[in-house]
C-alpha atoms as a PDB file:
ATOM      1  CA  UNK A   1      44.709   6.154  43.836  1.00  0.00           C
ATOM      2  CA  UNK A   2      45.445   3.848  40.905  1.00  0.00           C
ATOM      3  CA  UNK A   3      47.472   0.792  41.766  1.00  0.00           C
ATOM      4  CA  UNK A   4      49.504   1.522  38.879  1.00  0.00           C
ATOM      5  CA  UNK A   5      49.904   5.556  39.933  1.00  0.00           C
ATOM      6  CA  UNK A   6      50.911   4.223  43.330  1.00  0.00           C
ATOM      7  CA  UNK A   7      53.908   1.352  41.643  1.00  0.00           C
ATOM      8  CA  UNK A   8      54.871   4.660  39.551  1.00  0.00           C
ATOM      9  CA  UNK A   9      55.347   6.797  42.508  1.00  0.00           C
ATOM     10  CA  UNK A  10      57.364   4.419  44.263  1.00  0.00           C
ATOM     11  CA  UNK A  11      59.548   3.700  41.355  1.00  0.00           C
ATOM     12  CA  UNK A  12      60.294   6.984  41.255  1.00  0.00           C
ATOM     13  CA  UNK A  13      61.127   7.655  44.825  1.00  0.00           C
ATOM     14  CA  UNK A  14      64.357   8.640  45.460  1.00  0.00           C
ATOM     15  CA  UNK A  15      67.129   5.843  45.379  1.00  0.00           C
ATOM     16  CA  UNK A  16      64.945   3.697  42.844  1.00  0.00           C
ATOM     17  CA  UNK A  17      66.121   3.001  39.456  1.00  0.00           C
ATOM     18  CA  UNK A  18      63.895   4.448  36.764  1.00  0.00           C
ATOM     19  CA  UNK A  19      63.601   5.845  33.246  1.00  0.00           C
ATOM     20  CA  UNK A  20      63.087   9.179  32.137  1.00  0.00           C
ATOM     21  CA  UNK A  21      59.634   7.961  31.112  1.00  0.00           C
ATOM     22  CA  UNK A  22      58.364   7.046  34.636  1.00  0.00           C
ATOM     23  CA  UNK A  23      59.763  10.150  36.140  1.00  0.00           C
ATOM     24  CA  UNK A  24      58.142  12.623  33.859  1.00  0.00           C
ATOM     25  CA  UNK A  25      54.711   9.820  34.708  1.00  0.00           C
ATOM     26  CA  UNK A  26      55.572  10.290  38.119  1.00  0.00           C
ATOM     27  CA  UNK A  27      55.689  13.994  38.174  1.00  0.00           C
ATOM     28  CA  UNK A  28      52.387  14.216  36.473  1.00  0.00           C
ATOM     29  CA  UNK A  29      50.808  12.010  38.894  1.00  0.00           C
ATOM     30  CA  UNK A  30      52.345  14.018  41.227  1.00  0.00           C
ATOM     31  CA  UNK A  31      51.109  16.907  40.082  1.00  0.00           C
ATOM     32  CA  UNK A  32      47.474  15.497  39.737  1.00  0.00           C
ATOM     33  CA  UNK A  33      47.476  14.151  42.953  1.00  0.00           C
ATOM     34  CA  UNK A  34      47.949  17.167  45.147  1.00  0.00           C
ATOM     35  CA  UNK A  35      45.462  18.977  42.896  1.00  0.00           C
ATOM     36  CA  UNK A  36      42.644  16.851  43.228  1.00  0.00           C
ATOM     37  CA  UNK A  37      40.910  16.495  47.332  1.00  0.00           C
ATOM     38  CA  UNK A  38      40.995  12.951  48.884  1.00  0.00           C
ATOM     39  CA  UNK A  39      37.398  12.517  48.721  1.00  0.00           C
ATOM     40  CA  UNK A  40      37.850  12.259  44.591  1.00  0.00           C
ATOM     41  CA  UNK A  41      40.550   9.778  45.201  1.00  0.00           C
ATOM     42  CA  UNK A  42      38.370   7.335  47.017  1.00  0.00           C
ATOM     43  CA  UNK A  43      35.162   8.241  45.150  1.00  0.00           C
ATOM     44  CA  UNK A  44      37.488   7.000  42.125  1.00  0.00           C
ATOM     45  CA  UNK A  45      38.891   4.167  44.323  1.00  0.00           C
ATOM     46  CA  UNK A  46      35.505   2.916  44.980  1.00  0.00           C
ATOM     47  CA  UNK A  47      34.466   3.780  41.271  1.00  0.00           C
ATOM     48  CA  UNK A  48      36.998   1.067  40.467  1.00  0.00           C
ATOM     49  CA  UNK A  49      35.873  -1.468  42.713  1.00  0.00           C
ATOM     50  CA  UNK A  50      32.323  -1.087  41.387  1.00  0.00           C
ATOM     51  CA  UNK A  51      34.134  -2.191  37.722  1.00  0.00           C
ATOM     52  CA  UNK A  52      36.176  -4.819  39.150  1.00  0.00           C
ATOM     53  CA  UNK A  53      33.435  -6.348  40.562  1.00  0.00           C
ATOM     54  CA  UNK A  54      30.782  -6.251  37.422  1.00  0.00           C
ATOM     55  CA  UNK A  55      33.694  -7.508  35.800  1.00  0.00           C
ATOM     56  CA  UNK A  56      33.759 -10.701  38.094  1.00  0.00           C
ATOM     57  CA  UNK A  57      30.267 -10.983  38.131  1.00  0.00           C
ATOM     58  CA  UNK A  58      30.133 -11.399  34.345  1.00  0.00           C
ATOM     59  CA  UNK A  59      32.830 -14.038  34.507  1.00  0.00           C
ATOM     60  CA  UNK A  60      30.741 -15.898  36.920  1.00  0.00           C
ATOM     61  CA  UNK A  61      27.797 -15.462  35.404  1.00  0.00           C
ATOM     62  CA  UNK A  62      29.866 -16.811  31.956  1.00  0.00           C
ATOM     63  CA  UNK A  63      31.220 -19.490  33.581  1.00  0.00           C
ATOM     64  CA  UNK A  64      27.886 -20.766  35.000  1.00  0.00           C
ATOM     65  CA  UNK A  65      26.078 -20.680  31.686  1.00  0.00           C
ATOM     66  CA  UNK A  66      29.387 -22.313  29.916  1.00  0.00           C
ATOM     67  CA  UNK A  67      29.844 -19.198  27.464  1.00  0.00           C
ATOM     68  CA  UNK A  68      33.439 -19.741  27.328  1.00  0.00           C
ATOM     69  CA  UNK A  69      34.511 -18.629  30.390  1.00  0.00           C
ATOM     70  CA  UNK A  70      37.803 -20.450  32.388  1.00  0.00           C
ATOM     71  CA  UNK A  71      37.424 -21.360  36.075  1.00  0.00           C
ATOM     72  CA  UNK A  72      40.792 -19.807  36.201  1.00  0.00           C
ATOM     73  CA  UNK A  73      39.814 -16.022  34.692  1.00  0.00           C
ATOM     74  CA  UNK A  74      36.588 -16.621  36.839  1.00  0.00           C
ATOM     75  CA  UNK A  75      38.520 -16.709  40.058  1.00  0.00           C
ATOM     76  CA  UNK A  76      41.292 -14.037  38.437  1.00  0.00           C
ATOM     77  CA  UNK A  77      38.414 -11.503  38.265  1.00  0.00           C
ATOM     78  CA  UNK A  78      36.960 -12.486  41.734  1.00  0.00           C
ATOM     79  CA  UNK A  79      39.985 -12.288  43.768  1.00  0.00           C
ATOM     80  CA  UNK A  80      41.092  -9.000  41.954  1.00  0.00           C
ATOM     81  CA  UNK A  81      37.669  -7.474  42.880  1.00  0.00           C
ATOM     82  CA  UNK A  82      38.056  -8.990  46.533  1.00  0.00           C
ATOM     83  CA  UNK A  83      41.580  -7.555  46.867  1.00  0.00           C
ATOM     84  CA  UNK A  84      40.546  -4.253  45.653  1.00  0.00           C
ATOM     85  CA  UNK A  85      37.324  -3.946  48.018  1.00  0.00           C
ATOM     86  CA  UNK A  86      39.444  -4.736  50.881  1.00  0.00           C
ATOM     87  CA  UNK A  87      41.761  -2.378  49.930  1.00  0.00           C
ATOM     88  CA  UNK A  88      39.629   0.681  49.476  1.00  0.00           C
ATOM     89  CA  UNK A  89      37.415  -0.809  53.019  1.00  0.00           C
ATOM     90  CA  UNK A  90      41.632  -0.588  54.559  1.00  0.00           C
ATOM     91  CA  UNK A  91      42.042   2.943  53.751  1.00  0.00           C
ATOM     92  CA  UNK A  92      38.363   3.654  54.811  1.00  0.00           C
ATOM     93  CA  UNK A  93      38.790   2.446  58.429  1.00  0.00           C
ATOM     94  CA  UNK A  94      42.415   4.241  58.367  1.00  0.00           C
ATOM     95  CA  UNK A  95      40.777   7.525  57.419  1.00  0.00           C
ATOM     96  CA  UNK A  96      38.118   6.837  59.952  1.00  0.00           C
ATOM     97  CA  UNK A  97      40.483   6.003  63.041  1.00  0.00           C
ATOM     98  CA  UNK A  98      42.816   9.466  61.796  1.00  0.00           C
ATOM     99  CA  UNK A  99      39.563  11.269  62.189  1.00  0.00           C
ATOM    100  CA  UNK A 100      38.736   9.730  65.666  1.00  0.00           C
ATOM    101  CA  UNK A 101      42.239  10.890  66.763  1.00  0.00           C
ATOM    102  CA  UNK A 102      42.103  14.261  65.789  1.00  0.00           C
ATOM    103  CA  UNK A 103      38.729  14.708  67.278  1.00  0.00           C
ATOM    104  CA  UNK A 104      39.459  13.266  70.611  1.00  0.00           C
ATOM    105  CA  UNK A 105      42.775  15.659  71.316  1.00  0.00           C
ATOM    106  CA  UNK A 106      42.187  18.420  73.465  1.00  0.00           C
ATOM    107  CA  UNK A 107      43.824  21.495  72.580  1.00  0.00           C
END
């Protein structure tokens, strides 16, 4: 899930304080969510990462060869790549342990 679908959803929750705007956003995503399978939520999830972290890589690789690259949109790029690997590795091991579960109840 985007990180910006997920702050929309919880602005909309119930209780929050939101525009018309966000809530016809949120209803969309909504919509788009329970239509697509989880497995093309994390294949998009970890379609992201892959970005975020060719996007870091060029910003190292920029600020090594001095093409104008700042340490501090170096490290921006690398910690945003780092927080979304561990992210998407978070959900993995939750999906992983939720399948354990289920397998090991007896019926």
């Amino acid at each position: 899930m985007h990180m910006l679908t997920a702050i929309n959803l919880v602005a909309a929750a119930p209780g929050a304080v939101s525009t018309g705007a966000t809530n016809s956003l949120a209803a969309q995503t909504k919509q788009s969510a329970a239509a697509s399978p989880f497995a093309d939520l994390i294949s998009d999830a970890v379609g992201q990462v892959n970005q975020l972290e060719a996007a870091a890589q060029t910003a190292a690789t920029g600020l090594m060869t001095g093409s104008g690259v700042d340490v501090h949109q170096a490290m921006i790029a690398t910690e945003k790549a780092n927080m979304a690997f561990e992210l998407v590795l978070a959900v993995h091991n939750k999906a992983v342990q939720a399948y354990q579960n289920v397998m090991g109840m007896q019926f």
